[in-house]
Protein backbone atom coordinates (compact mmCIF):
# COMPACT_ATOMS: atom_id res chain seq x y z
CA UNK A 1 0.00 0.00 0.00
CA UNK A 2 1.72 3.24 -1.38
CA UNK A 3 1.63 6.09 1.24
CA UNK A 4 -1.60 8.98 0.80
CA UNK A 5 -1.00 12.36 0.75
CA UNK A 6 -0.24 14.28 3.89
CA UNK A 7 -3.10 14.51 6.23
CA UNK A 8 -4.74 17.41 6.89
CA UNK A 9 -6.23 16.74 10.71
CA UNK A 10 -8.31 19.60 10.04
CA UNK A 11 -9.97 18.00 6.98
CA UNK A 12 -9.48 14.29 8.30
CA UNK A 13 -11.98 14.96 11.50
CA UNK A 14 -14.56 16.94 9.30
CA UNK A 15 -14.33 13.64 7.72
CA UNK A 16 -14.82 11.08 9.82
CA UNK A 17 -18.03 13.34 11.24
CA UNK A 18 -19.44 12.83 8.02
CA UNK A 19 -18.59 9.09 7.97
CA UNK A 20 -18.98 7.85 11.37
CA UNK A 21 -22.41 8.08 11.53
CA UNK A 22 -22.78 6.14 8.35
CA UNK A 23 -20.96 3.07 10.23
CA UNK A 24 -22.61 3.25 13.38
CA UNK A 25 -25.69 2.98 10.85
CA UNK A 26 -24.41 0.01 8.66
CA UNK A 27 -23.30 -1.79 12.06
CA UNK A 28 -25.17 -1.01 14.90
CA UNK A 29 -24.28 -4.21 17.00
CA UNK A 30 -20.08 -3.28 16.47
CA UNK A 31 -18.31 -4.92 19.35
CA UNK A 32 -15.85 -6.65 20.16
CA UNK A 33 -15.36 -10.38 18.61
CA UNK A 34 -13.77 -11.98 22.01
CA UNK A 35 -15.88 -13.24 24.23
CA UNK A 36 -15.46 -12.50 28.21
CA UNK A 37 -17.70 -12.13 31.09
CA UNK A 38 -15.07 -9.93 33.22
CA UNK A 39 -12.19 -7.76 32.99
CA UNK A 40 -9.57 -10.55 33.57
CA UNK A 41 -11.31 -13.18 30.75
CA UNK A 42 -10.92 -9.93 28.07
CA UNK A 43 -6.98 -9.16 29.16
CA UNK A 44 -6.31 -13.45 28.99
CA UNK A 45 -8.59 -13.03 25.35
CA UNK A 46 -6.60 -10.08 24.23
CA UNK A 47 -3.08 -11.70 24.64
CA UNK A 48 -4.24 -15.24 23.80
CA UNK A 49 -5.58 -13.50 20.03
CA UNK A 50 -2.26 -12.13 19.19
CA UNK A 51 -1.69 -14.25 15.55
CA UNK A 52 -4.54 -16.00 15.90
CA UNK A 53 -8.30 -15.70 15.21
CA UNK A 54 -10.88 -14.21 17.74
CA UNK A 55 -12.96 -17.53 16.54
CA UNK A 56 -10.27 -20.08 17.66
CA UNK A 57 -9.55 -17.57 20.71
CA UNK A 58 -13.28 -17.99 21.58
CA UNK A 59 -13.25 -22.17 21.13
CA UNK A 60 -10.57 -22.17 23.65
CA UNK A 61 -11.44 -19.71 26.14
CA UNK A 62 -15.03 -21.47 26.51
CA UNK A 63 -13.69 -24.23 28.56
CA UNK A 64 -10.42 -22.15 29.79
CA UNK A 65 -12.86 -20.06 31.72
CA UNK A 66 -13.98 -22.55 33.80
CA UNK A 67 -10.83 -24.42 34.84
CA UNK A 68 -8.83 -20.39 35.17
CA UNK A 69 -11.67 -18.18 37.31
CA UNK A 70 -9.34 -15.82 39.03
CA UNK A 71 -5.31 -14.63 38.76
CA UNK A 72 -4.68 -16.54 41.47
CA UNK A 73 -6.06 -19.74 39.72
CA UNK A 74 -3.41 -18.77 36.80
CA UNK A 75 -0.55 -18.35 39.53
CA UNK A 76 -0.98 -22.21 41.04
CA UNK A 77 -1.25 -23.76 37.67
CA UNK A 78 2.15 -25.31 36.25
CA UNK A 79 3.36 -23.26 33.40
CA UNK A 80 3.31 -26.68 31.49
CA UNK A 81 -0.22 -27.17 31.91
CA UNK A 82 -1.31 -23.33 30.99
CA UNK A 83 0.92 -24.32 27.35
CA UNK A 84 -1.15 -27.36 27.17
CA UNK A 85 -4.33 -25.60 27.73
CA UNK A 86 -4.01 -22.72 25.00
CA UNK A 87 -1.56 -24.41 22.73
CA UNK A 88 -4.26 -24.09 20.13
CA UNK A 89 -3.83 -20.14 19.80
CA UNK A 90 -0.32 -20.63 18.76
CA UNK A 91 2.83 -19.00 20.57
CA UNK A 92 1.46 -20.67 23.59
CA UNK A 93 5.10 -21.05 25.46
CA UNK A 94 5.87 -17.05 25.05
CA UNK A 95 1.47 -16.33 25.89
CA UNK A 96 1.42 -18.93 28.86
CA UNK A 97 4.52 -17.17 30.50
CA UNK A 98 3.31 -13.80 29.90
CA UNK A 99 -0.43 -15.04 31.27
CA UNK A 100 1.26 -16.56 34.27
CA UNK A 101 3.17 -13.06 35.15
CA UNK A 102 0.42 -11.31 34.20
CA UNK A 103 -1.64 -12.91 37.00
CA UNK A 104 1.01 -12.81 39.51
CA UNK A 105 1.67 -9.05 39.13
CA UNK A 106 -2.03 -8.81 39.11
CA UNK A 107 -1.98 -10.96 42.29
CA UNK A 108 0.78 -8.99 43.82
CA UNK A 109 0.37 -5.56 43.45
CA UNK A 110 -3.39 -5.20 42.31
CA UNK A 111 -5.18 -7.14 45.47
CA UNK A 112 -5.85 -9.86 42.60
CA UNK A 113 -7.87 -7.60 39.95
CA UNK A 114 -7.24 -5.52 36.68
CA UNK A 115 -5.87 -2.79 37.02
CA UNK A 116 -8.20 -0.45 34.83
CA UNK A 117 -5.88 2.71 34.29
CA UNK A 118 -3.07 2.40 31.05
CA UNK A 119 -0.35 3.43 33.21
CA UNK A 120 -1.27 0.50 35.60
CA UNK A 121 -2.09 -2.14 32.56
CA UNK A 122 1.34 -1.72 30.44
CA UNK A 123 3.34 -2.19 33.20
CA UNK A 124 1.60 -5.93 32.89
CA UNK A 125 3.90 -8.65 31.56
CA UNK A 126 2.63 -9.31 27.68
CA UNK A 127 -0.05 -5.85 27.86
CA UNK A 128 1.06 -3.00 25.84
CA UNK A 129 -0.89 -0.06 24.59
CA UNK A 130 -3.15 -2.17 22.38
CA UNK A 131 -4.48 -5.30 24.70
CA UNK A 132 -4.37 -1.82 27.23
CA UNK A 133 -7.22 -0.07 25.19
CA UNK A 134 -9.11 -2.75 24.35
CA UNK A 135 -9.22 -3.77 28.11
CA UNK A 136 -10.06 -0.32 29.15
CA UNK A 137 -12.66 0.38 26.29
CA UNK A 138 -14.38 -3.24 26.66
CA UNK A 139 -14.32 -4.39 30.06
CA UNK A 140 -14.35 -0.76 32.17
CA UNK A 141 -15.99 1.35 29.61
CA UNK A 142 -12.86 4.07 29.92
CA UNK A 143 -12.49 4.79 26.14
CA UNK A 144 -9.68 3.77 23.83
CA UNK A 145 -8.17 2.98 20.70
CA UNK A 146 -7.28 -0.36 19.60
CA UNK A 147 -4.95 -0.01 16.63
CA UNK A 148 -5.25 -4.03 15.08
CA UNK A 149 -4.18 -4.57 11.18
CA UNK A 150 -7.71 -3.36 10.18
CA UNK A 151 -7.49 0.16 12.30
CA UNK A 152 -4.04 0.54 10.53
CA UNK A 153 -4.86 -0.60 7.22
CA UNK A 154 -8.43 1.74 6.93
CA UNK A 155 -6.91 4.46 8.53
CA UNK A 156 -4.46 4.94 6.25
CA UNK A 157 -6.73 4.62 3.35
CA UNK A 158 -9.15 6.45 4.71
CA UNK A 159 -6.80 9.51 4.68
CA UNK A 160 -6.84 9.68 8.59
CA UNK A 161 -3.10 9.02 9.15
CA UNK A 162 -0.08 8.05 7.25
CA UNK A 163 1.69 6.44 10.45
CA UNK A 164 1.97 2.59 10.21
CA UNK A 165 3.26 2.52 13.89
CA UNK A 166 0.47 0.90 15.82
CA UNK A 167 1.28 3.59 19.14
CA UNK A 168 1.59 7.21 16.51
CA UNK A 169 -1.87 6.02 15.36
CA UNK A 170 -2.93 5.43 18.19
CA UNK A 171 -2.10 9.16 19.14
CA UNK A 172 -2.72 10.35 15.43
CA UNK A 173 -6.61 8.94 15.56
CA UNK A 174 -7.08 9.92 19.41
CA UNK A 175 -6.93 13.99 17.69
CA UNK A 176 -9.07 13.61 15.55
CA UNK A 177 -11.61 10.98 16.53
CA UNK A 178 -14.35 12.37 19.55
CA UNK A 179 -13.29 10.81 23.06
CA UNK A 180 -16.68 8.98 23.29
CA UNK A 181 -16.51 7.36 20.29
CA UNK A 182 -12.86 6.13 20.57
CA UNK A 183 -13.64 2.44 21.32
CA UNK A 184 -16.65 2.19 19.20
CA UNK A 185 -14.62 3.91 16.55
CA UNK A 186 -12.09 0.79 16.67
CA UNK A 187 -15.44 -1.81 16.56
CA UNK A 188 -17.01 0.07 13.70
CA UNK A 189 -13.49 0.22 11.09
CA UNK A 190 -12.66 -3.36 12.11
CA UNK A 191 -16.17 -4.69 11.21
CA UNK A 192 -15.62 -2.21 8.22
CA UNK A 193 -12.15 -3.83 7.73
CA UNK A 194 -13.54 -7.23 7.87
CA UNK A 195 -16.11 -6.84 5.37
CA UNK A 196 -15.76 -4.44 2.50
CA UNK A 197 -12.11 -2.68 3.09
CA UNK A 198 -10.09 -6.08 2.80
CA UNK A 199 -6.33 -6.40 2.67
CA UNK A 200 -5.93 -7.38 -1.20
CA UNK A 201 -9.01 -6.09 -2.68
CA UNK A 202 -11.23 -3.32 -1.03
CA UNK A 203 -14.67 -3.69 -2.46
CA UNK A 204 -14.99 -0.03 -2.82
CA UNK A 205 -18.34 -0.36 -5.14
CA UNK A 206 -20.13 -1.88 -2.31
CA UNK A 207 -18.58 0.42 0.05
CA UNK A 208 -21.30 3.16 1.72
CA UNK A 209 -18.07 5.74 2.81
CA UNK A 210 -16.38 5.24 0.00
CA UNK A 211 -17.16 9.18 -0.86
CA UNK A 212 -15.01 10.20 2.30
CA UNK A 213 -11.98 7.71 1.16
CA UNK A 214 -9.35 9.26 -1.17
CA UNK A 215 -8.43 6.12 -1.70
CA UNK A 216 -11.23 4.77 -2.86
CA UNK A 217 -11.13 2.55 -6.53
CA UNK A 218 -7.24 3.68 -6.60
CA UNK A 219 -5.40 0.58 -6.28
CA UNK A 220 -1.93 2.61 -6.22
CA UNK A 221 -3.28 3.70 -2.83
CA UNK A 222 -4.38 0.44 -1.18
């Protein structure tokens, strides 16, 4: 994807006032894929997802949820058997360690629940800004941003960024987007992302912003 011109802020908010509202229209039940009932279930969720699909996430986390139903249930469980348990999500060695420390950090300096501030959440083994925000925006209704491939992709052909950097964006989108719509703004462009504005071939005919994209049916641009 060949980079857009340089963004105007300015023009990119007037923008996404005029296209928001189409999305919230088109997909009025946006949330998030993962399943959870509870702040910790979303932060396990959110790491166990990283290169893998919220669907297989989901299979797995039906039964995980009720062997693991607190951090301190995570802490007493053999590292071996947490791999075991999510080796299906892939990179389960490097997500069961992080899980584990998670849950003993958790355990240890949070009286045995999430945290629900960012500056208290990165400092979580495995948690950066991203599994931060969705955590925050999902589970404790604080809004945030959760820059995943689709937020990244759209936003750059959408004219609302040129920064690939998952944290700039983050930043970039956080100017120009309203505060109460930042987490519902991440729902609606992945669900977006997901079904018209695909990777290798945006189906920009079908698409119901595609008069707000200046990339839209310019392949040089996607």
């Amino acid at each position: 994807m060949k980079k857009v011109k340089k963004v105007d802020k300015k023009e990119a908010s007037e923008r996404i006032k005029k296209f928001l509202p189409i999305l919230k229209k088109l997909y009025p039940d946006a949330r998030i894929a993962l399943n959870f009932k509870n702040p910790l279930e979303l932060l396990i969720a959110t790491i166990l997802s990283a290169q893998c699909t919220d669907a297989r996430v989901n299979i797995v986390t039906k039964d995980l949820f009720k062997k693991y139903k607190s951090a301190q249930d995570w802490v007493q469980t053999d590292i071996s058997e947490i791999e075991n348990d999510i080796r299906s999500t892939g990179f389960y060695r490097n997500k069961a360690k992080n899980i584990k420390n998670a849950c003993i950090k958790i355990e240890e300096d949070f009286g045995g629940k999430v945290p629900n501030t960012m500056e208290e959440l990165v400092t979580l083994p495995g948690v950066g800004r991203k599994t931060a925000n969705c955590v925050l925006g999902d589970a404790f209704g604080i809004p945030g941003i959760t820059c995943d491939t689709h937020v990244i992709r759209l936003s750059r052909r959408l004219g609302l960024s040129d920064n690939s950097d998952p944290v700039k964006l983050e930043f970039d989108l956080a100017e120009i987007v309203p505060d109460k719509d930042w987490t519902l703004f991440s729902h609606l462009i992945i669900m977006h992302g997901r079904n018209i504005c695909n990777a290798r071939k945006p189906k920009c005919q079908e698409c119901k912003i595609a008069n707000y994209c200046p990339s839209a049916n310019n392949p040089e641009l996607w």
